[in-house]
C-alpha atoms as a PDB file:
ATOM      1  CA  UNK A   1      -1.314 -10.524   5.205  1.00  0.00           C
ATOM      2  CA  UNK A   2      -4.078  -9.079   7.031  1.00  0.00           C
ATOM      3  CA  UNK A   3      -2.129  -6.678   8.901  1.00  0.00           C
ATOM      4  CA  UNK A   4      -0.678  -5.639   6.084  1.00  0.00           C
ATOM      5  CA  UNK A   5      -4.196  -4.639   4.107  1.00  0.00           C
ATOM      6  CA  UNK A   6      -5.083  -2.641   7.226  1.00  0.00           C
ATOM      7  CA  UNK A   7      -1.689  -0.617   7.031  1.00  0.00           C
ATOM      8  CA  UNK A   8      -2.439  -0.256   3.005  1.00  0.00           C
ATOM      9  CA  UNK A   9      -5.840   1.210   4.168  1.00  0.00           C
ATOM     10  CA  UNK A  10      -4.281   3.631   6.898  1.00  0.00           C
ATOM     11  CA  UNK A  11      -2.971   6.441   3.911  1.00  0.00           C
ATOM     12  CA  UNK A  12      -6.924   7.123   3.177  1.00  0.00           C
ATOM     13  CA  UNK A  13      -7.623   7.925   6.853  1.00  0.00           C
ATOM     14  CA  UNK A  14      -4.649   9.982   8.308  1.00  0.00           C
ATOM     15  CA  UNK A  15      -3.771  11.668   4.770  1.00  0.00           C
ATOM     16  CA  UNK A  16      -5.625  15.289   4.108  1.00  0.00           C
ATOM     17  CA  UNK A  17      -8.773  14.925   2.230  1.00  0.00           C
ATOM     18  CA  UNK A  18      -7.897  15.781  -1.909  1.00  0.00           C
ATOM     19  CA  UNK A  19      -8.566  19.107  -3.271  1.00  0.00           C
ATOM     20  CA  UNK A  20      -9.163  19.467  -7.120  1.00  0.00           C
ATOM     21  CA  UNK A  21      -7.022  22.490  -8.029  1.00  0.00           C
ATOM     22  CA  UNK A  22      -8.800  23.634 -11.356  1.00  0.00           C
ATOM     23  CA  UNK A  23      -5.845  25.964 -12.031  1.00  0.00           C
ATOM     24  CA  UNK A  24      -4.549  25.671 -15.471  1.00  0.00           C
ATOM     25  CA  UNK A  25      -0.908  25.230 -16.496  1.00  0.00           C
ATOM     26  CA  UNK A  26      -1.283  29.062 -17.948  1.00  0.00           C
ATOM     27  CA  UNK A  27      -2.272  30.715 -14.538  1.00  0.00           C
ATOM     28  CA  UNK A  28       0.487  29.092 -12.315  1.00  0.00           C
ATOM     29  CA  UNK A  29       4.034  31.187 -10.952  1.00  0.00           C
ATOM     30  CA  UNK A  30       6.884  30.164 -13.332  1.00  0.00           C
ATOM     31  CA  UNK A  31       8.444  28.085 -10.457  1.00  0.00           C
ATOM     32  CA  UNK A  32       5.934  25.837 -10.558  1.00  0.00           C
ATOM     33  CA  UNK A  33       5.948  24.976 -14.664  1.00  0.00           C
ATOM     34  CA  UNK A  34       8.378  22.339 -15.692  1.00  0.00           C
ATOM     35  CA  UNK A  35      11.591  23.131 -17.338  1.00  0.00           C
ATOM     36  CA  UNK A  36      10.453  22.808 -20.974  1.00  0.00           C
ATOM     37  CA  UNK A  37      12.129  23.683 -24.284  1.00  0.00           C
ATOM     38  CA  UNK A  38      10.405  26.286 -25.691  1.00  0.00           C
ATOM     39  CA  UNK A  39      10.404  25.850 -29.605  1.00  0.00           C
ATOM     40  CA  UNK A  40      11.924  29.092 -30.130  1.00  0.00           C
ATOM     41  CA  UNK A  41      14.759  28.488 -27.949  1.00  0.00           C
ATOM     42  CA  UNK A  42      17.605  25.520 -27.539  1.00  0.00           C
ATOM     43  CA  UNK A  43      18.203  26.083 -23.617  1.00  0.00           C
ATOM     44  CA  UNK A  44      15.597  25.155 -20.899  1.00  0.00           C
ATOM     45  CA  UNK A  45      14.219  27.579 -18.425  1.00  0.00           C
ATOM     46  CA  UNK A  46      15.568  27.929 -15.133  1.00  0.00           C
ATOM     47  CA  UNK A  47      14.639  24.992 -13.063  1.00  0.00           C
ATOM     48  CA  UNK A  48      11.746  24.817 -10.557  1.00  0.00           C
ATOM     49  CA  UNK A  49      12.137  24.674  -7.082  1.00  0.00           C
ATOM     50  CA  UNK A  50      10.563  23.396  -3.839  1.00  0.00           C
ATOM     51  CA  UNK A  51      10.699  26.847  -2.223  1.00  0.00           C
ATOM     52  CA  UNK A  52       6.810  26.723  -2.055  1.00  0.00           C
ATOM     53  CA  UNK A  53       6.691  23.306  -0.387  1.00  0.00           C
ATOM     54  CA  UNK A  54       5.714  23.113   3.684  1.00  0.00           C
ATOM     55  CA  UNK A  55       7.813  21.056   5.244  1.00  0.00           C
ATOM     56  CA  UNK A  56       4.603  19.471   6.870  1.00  0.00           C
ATOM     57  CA  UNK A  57       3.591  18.160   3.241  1.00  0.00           C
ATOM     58  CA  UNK A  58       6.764  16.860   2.957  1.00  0.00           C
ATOM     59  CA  UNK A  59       6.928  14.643   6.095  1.00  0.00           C
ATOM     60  CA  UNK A  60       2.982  13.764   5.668  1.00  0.00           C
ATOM     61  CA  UNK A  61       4.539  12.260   2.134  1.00  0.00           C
ATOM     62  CA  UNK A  62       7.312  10.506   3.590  1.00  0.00           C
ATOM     63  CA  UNK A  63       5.396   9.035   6.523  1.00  0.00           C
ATOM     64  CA  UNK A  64       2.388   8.166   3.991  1.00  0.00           C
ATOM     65  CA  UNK A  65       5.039   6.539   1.735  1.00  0.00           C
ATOM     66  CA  UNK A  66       6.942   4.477   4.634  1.00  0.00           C
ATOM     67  CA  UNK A  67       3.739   2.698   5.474  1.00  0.00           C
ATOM     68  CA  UNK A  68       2.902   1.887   2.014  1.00  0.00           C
ATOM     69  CA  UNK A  69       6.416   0.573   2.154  1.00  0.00           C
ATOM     70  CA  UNK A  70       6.618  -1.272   5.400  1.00  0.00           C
ATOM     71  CA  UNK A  71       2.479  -2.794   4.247  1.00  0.00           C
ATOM     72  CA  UNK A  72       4.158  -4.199   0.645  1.00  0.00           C
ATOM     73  CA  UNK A  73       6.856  -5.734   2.477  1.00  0.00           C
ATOM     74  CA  UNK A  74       4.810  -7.534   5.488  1.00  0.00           C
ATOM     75  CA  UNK A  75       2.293  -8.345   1.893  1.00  0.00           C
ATOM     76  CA  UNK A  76       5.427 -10.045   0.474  1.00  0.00           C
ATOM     77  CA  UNK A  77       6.514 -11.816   3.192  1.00  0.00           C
ATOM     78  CA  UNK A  78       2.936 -12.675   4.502  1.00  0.00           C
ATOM     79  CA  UNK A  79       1.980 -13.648   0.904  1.00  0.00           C
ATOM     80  CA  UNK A  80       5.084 -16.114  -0.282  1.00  0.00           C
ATOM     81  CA  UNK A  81       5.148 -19.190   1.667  1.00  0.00           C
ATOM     82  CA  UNK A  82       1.758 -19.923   1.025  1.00  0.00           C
ATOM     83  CA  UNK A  83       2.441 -21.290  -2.297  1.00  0.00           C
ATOM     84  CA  UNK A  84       5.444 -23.644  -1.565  1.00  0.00           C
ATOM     85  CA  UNK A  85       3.699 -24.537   1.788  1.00  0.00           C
ATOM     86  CA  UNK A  86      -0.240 -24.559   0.096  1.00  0.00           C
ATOM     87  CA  UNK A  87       1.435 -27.397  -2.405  1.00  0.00           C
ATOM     88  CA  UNK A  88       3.236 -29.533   0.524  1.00  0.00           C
ATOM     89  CA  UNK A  89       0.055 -29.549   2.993  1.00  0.00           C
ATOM     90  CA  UNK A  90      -1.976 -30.724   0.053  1.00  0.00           C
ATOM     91  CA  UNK A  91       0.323 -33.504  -1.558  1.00  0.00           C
ATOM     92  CA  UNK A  92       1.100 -34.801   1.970  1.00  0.00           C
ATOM     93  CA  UNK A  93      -2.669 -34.681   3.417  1.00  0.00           C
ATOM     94  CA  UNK A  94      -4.791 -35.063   0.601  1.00  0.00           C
ATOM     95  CA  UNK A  95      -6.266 -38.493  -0.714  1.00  0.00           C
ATOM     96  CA  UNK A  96      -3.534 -39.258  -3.430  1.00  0.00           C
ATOM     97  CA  UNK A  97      -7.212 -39.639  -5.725  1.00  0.00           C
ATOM     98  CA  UNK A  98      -8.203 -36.173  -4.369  1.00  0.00           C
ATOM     99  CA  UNK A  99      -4.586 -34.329  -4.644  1.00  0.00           C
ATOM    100  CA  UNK A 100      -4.897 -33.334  -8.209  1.00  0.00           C
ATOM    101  CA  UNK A 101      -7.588 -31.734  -8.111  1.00  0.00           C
ATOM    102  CA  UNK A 102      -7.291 -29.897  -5.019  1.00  0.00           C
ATOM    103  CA  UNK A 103      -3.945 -28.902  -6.709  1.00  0.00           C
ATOM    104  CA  UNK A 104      -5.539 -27.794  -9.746  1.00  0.00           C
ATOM    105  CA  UNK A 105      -7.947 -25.458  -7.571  1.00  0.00           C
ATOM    106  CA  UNK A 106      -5.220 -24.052  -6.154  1.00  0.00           C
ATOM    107  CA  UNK A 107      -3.394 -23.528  -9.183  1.00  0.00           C
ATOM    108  CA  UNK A 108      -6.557 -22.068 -10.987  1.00  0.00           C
ATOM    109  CA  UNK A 109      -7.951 -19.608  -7.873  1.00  0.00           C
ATOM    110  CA  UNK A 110      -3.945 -18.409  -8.195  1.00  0.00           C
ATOM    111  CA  UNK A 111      -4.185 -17.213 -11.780  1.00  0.00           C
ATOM    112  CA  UNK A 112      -8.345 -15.686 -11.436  1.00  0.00           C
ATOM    113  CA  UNK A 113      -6.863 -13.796  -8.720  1.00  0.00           C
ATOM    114  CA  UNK A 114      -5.157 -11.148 -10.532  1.00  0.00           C
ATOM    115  CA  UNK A 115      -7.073 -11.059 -12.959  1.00  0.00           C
ATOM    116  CA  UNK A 116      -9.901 -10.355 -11.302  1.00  0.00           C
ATOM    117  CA  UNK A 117      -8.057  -7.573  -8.999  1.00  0.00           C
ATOM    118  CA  UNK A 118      -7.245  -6.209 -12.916  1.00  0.00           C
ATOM    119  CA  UNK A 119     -11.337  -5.874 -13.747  1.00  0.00           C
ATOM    120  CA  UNK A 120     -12.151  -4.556 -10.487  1.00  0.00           C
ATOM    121  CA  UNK A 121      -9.531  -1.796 -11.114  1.00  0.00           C
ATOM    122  CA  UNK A 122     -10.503  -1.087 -14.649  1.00  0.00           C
ATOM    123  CA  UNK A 123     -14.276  -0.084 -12.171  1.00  0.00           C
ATOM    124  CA  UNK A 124     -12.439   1.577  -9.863  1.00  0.00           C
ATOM    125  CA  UNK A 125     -11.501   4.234 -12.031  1.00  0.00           C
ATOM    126  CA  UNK A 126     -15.229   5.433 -12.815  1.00  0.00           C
ATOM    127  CA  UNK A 127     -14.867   6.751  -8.725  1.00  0.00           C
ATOM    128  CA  UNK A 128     -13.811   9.757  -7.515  1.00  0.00           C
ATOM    129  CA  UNK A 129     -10.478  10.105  -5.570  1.00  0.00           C
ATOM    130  CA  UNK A 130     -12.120  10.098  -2.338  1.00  0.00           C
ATOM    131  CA  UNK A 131     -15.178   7.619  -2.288  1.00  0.00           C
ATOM    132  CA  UNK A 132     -17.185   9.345   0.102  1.00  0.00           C
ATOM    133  CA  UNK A 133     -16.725  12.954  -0.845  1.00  0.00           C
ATOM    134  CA  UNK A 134     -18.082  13.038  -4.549  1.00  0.00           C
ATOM    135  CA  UNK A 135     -17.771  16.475  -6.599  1.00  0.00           C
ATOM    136  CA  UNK A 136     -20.268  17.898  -8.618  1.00  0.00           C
ATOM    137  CA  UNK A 137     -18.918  17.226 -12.437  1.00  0.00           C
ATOM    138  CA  UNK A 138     -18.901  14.389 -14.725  1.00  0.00           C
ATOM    139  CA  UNK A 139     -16.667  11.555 -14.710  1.00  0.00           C
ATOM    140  CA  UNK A 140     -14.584  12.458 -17.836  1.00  0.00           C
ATOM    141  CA  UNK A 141     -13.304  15.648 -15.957  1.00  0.00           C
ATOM    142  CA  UNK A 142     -10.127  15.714 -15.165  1.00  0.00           C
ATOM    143  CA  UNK A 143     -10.985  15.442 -11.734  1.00  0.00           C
ATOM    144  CA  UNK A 144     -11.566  11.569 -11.985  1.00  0.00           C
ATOM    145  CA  UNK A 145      -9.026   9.551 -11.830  1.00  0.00           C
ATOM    146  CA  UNK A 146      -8.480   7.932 -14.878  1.00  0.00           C
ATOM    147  CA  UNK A 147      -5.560   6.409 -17.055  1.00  0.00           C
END
């Protein structure tokens, strides 16, 4: 489980820092715009394409996204037997007076745990992308990353 919260971490450090683009929708080539209907017509515009794309920002994505991947799984398998296991050790261990109760501690620091991590998120999104690099700008630009 540990080893996997390192690998989550490794993205922020090996990634490129993030550049706001302040480019509106209006200023960018036509390949880059979505295939929309326009009202006036019943036929989308031409597809974009990936003509623009580096093939250096594509690996960088697919290498960033394989850790992510290979983190959740060693998370999942790190992470599962501790329940099953958690409620063995204590039931054979404990004081059968005392096993309840440790139970029920278990049971309750399971549940506070997410939602806690759901509150601390909800904070998270008054940072910046990148902790350490803060822009000048408020935080309801469109820089922030909110919902």
């Amino acid at each position: 489980v540990a080893l996997a919260g390192l690998l989550m971490t490794l993205p922020h450090f090996i990634s490129e820092p993030y550049r706001y683009d302040s480019t509106s929708p209006e200023d960018m080539p036509q390949d880059f715009k979505a295939s929309l209907c326009l009202p006036t017509t019943s036929a989308p515009a031409s597809a974009p394409s990936n003509g623009n794309c580096s093939s250096y920002t594509e690996t960088q994505h697919l290498s960033v996204v394989g850790i992510m991947f290979v983190a959740q799984t060693l998370l999942g398998v790190g992470g599962v037997p501790i329940q099953p296991f958690g409620i063995s050790y204590i039931d054979d261990f404990a004081h059968n007076s005392n096993s309840p109760l440790y139970l029920g501690i278990l049971f309750a620091v399971t549940m506070m745990g997410p939602g806690l991590a759901f509150g601390l998120g909800s904070l998270m999104l008054r940072l910046y992308v990148d902790i350490n690099q803060m822009p000048e700008g408020e935080p309801q630009e469109h820089m922030f990353a909110r919902p």
